[in-house]
C-alpha atoms as a PDB file:
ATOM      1  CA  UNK A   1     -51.758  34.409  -1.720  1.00  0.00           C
ATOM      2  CA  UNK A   2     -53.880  35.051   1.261  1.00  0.00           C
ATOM      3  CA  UNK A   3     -56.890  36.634   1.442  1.00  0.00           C
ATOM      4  CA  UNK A   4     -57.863  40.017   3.099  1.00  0.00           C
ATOM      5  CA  UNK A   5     -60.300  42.341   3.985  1.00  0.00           C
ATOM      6  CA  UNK A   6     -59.550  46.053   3.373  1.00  0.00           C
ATOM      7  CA  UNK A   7     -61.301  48.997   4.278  1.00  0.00           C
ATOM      8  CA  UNK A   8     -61.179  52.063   2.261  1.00  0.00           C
ATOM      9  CA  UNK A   9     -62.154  55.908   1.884  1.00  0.00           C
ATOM     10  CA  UNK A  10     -62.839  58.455  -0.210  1.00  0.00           C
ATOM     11  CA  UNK A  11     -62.229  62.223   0.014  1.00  0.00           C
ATOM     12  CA  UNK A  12     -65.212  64.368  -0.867  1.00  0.00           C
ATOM     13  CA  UNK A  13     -65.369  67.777  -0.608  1.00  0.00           C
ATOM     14  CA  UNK A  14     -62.520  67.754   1.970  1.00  0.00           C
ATOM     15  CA  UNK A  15     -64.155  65.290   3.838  1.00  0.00           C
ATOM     16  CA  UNK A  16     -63.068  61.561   4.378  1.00  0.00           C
ATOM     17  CA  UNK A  17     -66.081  59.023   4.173  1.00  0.00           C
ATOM     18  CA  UNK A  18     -65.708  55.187   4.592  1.00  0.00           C
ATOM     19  CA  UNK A  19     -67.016  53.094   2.162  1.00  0.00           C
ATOM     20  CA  UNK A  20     -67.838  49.241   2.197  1.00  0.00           C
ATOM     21  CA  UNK A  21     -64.630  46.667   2.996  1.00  0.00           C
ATOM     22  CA  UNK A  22     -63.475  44.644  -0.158  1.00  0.00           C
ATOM     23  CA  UNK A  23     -61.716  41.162   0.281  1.00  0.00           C
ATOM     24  CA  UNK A  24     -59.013  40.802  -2.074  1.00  0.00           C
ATOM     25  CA  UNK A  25     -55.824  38.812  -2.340  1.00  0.00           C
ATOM     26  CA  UNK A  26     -52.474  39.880  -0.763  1.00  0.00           C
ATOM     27  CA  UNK A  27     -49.429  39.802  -3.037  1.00  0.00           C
ATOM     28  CA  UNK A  28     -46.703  41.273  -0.458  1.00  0.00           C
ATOM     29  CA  UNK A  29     -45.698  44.486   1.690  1.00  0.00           C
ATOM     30  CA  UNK A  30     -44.301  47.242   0.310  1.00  0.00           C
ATOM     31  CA  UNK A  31     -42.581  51.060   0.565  1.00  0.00           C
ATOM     32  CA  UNK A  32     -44.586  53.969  -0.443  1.00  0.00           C
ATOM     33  CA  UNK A  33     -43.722  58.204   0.385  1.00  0.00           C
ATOM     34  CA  UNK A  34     -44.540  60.988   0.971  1.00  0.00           C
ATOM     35  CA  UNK A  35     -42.534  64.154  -0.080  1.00  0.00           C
ATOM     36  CA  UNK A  36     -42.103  66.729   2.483  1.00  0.00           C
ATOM     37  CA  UNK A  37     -40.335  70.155   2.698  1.00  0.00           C
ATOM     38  CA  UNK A  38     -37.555  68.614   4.942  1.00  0.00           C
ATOM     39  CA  UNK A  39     -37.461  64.909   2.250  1.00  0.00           C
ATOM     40  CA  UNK A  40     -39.246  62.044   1.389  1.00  0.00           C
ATOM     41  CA  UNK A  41     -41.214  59.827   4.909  1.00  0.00           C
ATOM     42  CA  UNK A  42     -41.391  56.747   3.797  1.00  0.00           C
ATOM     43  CA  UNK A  43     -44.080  54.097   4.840  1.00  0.00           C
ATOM     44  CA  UNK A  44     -45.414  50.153   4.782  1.00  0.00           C
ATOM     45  CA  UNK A  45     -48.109  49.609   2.311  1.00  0.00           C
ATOM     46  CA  UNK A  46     -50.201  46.589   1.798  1.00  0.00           C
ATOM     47  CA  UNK A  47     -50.130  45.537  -1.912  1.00  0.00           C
ATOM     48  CA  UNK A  48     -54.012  43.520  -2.660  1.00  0.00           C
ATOM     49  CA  UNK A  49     -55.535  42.799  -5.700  1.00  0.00           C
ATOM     50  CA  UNK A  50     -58.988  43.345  -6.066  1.00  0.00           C
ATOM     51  CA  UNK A  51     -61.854  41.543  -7.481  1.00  0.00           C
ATOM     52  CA  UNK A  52     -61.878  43.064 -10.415  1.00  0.00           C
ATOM     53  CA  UNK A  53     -57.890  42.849 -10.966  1.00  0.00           C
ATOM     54  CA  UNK A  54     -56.867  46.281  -9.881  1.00  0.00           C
ATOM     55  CA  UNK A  55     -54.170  46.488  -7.538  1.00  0.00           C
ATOM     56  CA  UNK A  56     -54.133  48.658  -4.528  1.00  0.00           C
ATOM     57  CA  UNK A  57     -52.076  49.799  -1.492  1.00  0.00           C
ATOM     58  CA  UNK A  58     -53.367  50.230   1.811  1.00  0.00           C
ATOM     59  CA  UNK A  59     -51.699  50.706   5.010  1.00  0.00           C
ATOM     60  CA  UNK A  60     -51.671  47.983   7.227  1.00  0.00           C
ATOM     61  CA  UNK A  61     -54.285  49.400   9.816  1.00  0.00           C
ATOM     62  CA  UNK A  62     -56.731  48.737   7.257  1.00  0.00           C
ATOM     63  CA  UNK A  63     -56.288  45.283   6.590  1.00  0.00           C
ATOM     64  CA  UNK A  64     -57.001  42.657   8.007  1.00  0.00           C
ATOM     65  CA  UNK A  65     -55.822  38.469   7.155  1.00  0.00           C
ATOM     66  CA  UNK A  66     -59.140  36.450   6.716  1.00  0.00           C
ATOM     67  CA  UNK A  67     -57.567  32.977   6.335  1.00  0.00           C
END
C-alpha cells in the first residue's frame, strides 16, 4: 500500500472549513454517487485508511502519493 496525504473538511454551520492533512495508506480507487432528480452521478473516490484504522473516501483532488 502506498502512502498518502489527504486533506479534509468539515461543514459547520453551512460553512466548509479545512482542517489539518492526515497521511494514511491507500488501499485502491473506487465508485461512489450521488442521487439526483434526473439519477444517480457517479464519481472516483480514493479509498485510505487512517491512522487510527478508519477507512475513508476522498476524491482524488485531495490526495496526494507521498512515496
Amino acid at each position: 500500500m502506498r502512502t498518502v496525504e489527504v486533506r479534509r473538511f468539515h461543514a459547520v454551520a453551512g460553512k466548509r472549513e479545512e482542517l489539518p492533512p492526515v497521511t494514511g495508506k491507500f488501499h485502491q480507487w473506487g465508485i461512489a454517487f450521488e442521487e439526483f432528480e434526473t439519477g444517480p452521478g457517479n464519481y472516483t473516490v480514493a479509498i485510505v485508511e487512517l491512522p487510527d484504522g478508519t477507512i475513508t473516501t476522498h476524491i482524488p483532488d485531495f490526495v496526494r502519493f507521498l512515496d
